[in-house]
N, C-alpha and C. Protein backbone atom coordinates (compact mmCIF):
# COMPACT_ATOMS: atom_id res chain seq x y z
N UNK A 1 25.59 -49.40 -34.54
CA UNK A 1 25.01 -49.21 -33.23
C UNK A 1 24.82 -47.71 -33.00
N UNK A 2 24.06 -46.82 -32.42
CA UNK A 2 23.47 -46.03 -32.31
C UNK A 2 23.84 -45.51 -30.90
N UNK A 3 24.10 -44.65 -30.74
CA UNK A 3 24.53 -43.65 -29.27
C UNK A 3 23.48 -43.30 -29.02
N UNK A 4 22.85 -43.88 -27.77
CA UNK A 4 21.63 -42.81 -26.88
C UNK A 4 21.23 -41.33 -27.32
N UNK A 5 20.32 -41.12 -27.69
CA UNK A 5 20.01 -39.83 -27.51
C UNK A 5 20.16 -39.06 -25.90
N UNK A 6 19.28 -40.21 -25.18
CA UNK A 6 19.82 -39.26 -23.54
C UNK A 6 20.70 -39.00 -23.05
N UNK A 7 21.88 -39.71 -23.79
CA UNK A 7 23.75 -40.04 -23.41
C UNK A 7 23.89 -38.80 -23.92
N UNK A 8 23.66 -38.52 -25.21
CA UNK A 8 23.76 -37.20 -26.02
C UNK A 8 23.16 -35.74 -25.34
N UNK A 9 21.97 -36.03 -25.00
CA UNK A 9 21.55 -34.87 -23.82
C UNK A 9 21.87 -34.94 -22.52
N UNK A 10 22.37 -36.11 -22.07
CA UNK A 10 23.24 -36.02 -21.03
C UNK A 10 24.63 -35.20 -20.91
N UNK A 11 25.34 -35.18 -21.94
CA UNK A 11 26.47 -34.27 -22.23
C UNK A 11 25.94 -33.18 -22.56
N UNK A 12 24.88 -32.61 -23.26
CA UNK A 12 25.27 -31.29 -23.62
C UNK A 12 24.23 -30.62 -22.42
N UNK A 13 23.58 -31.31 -21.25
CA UNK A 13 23.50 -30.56 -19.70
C UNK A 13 24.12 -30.30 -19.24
N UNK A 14 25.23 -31.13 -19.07
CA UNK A 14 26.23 -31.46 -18.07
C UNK A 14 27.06 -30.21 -18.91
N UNK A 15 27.04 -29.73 -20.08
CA UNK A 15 28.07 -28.97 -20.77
C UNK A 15 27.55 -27.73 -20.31
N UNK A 16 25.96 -27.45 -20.18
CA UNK A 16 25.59 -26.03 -20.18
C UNK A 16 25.56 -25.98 -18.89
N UNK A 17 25.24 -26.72 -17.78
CA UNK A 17 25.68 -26.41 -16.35
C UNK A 17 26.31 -26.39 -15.66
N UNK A 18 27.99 -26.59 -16.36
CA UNK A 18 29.41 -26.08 -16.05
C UNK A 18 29.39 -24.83 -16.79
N UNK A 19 28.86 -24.27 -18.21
CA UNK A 19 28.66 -23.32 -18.39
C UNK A 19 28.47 -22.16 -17.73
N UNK A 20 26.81 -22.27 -17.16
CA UNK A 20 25.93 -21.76 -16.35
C UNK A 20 26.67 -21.22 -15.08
N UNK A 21 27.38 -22.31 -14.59
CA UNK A 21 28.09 -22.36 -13.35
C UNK A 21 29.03 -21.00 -13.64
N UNK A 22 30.13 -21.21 -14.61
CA UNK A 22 31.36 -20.30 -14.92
C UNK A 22 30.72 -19.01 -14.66
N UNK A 23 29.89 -18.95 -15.60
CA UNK A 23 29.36 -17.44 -16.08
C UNK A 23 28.60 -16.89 -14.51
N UNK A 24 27.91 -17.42 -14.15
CA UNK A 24 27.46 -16.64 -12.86
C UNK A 24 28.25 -16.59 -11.50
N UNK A 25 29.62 -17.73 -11.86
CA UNK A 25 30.97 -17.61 -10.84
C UNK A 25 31.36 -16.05 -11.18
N UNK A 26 31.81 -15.72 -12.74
CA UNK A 26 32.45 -14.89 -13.09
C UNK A 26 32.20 -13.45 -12.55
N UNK A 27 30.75 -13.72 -13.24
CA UNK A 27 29.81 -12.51 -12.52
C UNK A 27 30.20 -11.53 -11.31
N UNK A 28 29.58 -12.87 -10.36
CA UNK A 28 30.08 -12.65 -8.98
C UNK A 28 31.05 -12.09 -8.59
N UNK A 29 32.55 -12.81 -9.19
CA UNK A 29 33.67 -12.06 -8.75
C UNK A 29 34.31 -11.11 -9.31
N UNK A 30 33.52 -10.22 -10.54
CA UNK A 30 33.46 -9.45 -11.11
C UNK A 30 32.76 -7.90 -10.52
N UNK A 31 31.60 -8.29 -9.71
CA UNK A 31 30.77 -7.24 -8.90
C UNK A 31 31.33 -7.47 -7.78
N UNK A 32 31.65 -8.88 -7.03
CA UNK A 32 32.71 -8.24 -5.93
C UNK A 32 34.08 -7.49 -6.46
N UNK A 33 34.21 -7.06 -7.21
CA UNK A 33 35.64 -6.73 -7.25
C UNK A 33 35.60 -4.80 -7.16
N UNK A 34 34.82 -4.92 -6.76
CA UNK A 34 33.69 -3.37 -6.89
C UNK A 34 33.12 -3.10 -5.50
N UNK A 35 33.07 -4.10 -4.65
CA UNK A 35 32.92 -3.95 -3.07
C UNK A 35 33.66 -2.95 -2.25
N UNK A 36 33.20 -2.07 -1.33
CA UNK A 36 34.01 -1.51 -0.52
C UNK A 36 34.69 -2.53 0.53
N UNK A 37 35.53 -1.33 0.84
CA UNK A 37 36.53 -1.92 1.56
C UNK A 37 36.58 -1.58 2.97
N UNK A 38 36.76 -2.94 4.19
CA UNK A 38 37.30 -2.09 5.20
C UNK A 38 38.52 -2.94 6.04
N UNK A 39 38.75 -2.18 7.36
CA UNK A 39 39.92 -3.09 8.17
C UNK A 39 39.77 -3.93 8.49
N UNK A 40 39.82 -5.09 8.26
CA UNK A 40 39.66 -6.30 9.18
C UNK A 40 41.11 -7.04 10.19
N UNK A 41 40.60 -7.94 11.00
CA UNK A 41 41.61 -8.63 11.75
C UNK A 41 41.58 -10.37 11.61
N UNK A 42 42.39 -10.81 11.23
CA UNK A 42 42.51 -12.37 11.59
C UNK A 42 41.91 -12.86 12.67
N UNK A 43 41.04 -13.43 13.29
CA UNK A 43 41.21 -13.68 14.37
C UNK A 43 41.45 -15.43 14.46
N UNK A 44 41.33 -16.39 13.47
CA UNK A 44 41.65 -17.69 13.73
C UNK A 44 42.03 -18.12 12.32
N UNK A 45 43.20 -18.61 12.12
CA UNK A 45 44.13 -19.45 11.40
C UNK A 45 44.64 -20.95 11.40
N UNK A 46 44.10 -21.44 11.58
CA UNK A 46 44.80 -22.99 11.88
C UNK A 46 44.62 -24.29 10.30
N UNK A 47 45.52 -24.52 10.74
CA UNK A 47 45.33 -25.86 9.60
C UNK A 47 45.64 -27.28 10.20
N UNK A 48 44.74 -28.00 10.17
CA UNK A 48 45.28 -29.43 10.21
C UNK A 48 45.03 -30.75 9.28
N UNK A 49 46.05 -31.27 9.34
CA UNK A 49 46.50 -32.47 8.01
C UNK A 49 45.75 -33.50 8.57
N UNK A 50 45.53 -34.29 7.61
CA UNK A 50 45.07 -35.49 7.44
C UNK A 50 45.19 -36.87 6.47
N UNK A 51 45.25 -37.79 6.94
CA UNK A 51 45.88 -38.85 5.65
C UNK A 51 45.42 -39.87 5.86
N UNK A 52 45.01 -40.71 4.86
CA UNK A 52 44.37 -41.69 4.71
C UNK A 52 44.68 -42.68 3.26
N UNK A 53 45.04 -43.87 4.24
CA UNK A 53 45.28 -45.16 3.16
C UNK A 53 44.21 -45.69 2.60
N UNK A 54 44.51 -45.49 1.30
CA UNK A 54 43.27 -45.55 0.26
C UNK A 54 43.69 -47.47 -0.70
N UNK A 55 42.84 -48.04 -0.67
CA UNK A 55 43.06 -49.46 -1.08
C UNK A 55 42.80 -49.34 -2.41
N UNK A 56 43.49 -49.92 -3.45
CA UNK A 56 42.85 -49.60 -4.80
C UNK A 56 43.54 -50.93 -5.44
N UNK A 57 42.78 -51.19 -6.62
CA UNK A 57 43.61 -52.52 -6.98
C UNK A 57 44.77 -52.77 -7.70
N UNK A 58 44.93 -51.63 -8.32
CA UNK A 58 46.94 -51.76 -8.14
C UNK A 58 47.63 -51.79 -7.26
N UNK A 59 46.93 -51.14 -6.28
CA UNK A 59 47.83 -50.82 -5.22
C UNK A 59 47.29 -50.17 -3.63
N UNK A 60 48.23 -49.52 -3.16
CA UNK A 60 47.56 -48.95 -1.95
C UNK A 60 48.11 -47.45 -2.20
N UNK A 61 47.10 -46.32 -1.89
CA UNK A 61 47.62 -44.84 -2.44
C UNK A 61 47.59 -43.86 -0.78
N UNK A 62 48.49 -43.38 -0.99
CA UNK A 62 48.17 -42.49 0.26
C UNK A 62 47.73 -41.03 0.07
N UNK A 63 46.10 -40.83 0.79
CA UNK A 63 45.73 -39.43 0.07
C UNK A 63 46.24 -38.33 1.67
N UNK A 64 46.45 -37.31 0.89
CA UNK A 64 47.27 -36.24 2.18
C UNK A 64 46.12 -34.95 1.82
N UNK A 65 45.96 -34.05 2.88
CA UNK A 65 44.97 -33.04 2.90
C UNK A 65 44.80 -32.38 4.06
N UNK A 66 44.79 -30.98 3.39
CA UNK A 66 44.55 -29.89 4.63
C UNK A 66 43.76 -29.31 4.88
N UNK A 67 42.94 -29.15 6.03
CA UNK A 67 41.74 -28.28 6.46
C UNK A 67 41.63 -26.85 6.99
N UNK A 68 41.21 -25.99 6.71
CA UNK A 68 41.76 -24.57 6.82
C UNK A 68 40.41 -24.24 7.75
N UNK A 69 40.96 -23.47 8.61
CA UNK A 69 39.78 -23.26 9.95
C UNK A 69 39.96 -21.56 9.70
N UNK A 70 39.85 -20.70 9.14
CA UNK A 70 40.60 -19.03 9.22
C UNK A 70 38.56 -18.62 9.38
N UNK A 71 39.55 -17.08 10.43
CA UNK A 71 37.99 -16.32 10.25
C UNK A 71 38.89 -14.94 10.73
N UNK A 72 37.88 -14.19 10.29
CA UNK A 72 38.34 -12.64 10.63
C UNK A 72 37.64 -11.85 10.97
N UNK A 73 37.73 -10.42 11.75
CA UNK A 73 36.53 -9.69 11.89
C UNK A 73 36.71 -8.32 11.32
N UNK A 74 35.74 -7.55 11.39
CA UNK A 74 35.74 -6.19 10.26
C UNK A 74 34.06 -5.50 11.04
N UNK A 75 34.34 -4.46 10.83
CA UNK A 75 33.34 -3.24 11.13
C UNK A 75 32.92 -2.41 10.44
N UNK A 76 31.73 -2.41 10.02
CA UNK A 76 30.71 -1.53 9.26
C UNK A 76 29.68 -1.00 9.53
N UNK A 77 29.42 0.49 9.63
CA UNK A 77 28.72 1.00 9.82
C UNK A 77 28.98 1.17 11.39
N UNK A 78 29.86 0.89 12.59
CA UNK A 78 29.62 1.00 13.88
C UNK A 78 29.35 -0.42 14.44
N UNK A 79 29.10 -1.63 13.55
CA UNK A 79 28.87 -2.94 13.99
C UNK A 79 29.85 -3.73 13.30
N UNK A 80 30.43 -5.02 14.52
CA UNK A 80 30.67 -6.25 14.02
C UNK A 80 30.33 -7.28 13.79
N UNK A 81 31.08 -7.69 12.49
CA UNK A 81 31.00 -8.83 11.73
C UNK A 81 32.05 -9.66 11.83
N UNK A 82 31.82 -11.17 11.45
CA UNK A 82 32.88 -12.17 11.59
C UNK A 82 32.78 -13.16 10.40
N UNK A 83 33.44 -13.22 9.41
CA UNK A 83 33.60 -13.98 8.51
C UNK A 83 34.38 -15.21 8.67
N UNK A 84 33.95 -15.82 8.07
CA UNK A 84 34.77 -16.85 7.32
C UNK A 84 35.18 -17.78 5.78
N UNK A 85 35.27 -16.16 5.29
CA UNK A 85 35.07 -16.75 3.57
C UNK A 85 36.60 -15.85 3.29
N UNK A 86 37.09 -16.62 2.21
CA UNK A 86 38.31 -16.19 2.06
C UNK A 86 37.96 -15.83 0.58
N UNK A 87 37.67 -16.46 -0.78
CA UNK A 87 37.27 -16.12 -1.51
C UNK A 87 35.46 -16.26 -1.85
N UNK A 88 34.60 -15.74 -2.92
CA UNK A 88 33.80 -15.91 -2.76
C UNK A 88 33.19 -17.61 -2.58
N UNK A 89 33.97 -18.27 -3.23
CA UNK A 89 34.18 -19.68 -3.28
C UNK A 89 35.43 -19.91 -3.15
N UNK A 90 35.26 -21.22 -1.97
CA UNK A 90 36.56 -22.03 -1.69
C UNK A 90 37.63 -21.08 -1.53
N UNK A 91 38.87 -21.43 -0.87
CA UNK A 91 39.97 -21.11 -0.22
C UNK A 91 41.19 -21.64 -1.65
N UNK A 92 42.18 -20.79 -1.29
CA UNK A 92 43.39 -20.99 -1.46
C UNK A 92 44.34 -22.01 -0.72
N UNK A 93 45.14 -22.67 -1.04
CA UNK A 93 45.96 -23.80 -0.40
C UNK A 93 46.47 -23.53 0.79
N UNK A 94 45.96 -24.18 1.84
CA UNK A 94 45.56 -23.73 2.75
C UNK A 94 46.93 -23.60 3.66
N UNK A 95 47.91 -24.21 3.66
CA UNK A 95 49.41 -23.77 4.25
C UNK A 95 49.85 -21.91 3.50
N UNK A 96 49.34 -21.85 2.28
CA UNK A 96 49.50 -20.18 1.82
C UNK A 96 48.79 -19.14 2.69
N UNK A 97 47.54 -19.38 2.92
CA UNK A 97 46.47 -18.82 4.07
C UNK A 97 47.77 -18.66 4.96
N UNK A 98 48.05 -19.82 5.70
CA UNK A 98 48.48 -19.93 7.32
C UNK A 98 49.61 -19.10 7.55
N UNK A 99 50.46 -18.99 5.87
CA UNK A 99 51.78 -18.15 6.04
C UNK A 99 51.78 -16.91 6.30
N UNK A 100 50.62 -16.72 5.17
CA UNK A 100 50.40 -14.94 4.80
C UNK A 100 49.33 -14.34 5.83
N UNK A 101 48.34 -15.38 6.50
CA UNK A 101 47.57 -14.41 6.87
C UNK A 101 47.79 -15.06 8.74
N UNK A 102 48.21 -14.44 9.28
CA UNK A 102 48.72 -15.15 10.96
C UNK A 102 47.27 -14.82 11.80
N UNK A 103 47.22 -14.98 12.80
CA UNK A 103 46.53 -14.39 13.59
C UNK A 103 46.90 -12.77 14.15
N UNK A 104 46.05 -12.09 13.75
CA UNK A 104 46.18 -10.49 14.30
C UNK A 104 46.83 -9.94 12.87
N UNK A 105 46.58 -10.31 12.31
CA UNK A 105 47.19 -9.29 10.69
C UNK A 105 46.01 -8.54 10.62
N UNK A 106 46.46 -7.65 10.34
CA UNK A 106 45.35 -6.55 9.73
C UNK A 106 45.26 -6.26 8.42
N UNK A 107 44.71 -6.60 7.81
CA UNK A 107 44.04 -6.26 6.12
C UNK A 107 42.93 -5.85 5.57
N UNK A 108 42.64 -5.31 4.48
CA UNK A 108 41.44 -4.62 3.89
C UNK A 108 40.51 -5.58 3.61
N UNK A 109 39.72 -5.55 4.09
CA UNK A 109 38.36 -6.83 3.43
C UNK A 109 37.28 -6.41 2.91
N UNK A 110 36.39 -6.98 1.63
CA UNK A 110 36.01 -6.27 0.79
C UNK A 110 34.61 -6.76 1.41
N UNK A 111 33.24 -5.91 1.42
CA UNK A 111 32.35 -6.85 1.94
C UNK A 111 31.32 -6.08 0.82
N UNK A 112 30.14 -6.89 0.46
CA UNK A 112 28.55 -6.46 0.21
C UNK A 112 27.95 -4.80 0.71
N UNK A 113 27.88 -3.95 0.04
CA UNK A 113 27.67 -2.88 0.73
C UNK A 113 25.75 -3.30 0.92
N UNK A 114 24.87 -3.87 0.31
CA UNK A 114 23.70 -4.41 0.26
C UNK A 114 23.49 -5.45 1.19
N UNK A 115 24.63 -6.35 1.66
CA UNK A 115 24.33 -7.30 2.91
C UNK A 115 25.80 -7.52 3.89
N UNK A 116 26.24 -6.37 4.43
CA UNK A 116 27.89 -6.52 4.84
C UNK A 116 27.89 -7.62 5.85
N UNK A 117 27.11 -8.61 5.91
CA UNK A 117 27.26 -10.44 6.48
C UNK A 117 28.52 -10.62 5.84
N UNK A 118 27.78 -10.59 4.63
CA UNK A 118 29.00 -11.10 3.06
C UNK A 118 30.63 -10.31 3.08
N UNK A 119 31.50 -11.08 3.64
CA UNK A 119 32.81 -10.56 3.32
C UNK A 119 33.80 -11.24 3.22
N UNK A 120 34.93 -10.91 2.53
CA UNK A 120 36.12 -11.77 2.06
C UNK A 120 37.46 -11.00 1.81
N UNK A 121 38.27 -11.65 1.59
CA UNK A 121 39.34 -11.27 1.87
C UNK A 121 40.18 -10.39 0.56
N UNK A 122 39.55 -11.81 -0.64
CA UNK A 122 39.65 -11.21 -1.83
C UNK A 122 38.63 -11.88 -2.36
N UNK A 123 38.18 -11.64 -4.00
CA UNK A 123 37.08 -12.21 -4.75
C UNK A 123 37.43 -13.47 -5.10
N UNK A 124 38.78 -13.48 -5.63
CA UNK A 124 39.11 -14.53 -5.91
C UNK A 124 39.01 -14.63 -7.50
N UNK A 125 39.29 -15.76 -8.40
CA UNK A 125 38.90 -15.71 -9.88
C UNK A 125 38.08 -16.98 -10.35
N UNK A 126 37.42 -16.65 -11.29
CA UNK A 126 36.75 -17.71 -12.18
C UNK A 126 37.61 -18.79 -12.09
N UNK A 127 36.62 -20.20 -11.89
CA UNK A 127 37.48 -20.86 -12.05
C UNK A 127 37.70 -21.46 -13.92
N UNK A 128 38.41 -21.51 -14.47
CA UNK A 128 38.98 -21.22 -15.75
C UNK A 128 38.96 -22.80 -16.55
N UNK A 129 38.70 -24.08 -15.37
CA UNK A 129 38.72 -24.85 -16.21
C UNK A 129 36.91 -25.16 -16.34
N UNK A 130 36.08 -24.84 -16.24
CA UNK A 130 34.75 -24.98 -16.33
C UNK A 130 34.34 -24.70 -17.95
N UNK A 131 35.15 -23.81 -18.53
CA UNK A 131 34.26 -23.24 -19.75
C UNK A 131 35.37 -24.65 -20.96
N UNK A 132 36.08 -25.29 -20.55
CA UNK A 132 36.79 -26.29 -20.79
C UNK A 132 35.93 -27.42 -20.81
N UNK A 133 35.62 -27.83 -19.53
CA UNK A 133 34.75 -28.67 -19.47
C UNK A 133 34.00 -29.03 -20.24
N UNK A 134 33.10 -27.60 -20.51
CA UNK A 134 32.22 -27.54 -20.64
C UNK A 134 31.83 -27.64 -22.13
N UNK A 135 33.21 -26.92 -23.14
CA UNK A 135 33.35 -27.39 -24.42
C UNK A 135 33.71 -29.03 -24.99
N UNK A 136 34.52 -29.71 -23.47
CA UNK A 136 34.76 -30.86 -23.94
C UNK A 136 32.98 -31.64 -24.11
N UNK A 137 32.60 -31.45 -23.05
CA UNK A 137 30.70 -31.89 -22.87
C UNK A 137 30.53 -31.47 -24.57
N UNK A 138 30.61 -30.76 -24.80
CA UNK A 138 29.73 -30.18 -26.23
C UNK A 138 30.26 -30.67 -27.28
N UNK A 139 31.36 -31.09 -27.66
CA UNK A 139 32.06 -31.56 -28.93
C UNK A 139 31.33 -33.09 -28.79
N UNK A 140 31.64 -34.02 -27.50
CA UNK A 140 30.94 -35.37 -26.99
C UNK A 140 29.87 -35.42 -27.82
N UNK A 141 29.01 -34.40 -27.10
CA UNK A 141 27.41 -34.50 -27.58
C UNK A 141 27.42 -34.72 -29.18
N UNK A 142 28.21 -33.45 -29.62
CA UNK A 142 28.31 -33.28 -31.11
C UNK A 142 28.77 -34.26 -32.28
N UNK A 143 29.77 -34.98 -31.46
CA UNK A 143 30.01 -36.26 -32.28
C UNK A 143 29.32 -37.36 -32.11
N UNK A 144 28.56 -37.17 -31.01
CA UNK A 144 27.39 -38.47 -31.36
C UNK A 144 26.73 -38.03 -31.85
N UNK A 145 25.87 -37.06 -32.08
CA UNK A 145 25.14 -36.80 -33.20
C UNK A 145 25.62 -36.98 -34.82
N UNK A 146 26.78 -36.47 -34.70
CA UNK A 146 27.58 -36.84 -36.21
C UNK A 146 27.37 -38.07 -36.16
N UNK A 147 27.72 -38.80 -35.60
CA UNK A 147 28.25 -40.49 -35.40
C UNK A 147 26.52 -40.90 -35.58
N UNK A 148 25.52 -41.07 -35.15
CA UNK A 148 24.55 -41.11 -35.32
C UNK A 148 23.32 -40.70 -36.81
N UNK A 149 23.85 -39.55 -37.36
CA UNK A 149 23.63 -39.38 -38.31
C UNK A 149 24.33 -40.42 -39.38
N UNK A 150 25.32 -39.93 -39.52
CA UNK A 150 26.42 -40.53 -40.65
C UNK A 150 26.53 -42.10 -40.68
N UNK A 151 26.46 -42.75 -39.93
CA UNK A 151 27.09 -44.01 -39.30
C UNK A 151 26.13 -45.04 -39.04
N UNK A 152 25.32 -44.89 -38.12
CA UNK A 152 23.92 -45.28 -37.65
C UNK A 152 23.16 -45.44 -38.28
C-alpha cells in the first residue's frame, strides 16, 4: 500500500511552517533585544481562574486556567503609551506576572524606537519546541518516501 503523496507534502508544510514560524519568532526577539529602554508603570494586573468539566470517554477531566489582564504605561519622546504585551508573543504563567509585577511597580520597558506603540516588558525567547516539531514533520515525510520507494 502506498502513502499519499499529499500526506507526504502535507508533513513536510506543516514541517517548514513551524520552521518559518521559529526563525522569524527568533528574529524578532533577537532585534527586540536591542530596543531602547524606558520607565514604565504597571497600571493593571489581575488574574482570574477558570474551570471547566470536560466529558471524555474514559472519563470526566477537569481543565483549570488563568487569564492575565496586565497593562502598563511608559513615555517616549514627551508622549504616552499604554501597552499590553508582556513578551513579544504570549505571556508568562500568569500567577508569576501577578507576583512579580503588582500594580505601581516601576520597571524598564523596552519599546520599537521605529513604532514606540510596540512595547514590552521583556522579548521573551524562541519558542524552542518548534524547530522539534518541525524535524519530527520532516523525518514523517521522509519515511514515507523511503517507505514508498522501497516497499510500494
Amino acid at each position: 500500500m502506498k502513502i499519499s503523496k499529499w500526506l507526504i507534502l502535507a508533513f513536510f508544510a506543516v514541517g517548514a511552517a513551524f520552521l518559518g514560524f521559529y526563525l522569524w519568532h527568533a528574529q524578532a526577539v533577537r532585534h527586540a533585544r536591542h530596543w531602547p529602554t524606558t520607565e514604565a508603570t504597571v497600571t493593571s494586573c489581575q488574574v482570574t481562574s477558570g474551570t471547566n468539566l470536560v466529558h471524555g470517554n474514559i472519563g470526566n477531566e477537569l481543565v483549570r486556567w488563568d487569564d492575565l489582564a496586565f497593562a502598563f504605561t511608559y513615555r517616549v519622546s514627551g508622549r504616552d503609551y499604554i501597552s499590553k504585551r508582556f513578551y513579544l508573543l504570549g505571556n508568562p504563567p500568569a500567577h508569576i506576572v501577578a507576583r512579580d509585577f503588582p500594580v505601581g511597580r516601576k520597571f524598564l520597558a523596552s519599546y520599537a524606537a521605529a513604532s514606540p506603540t510596540m512595547a514590552v516588558v521583556e522579548p521573551g525567547a524562541p519558542y524552542h519546541r518548534l524547530p522539534i516539531a518541525a524535524f519530527v514533520c520532516f523525518v514523517l515525510a521522509a519515511t514515507g518516501i523511503f517507505y514508498n520507494r522501497r516497499w510500494a
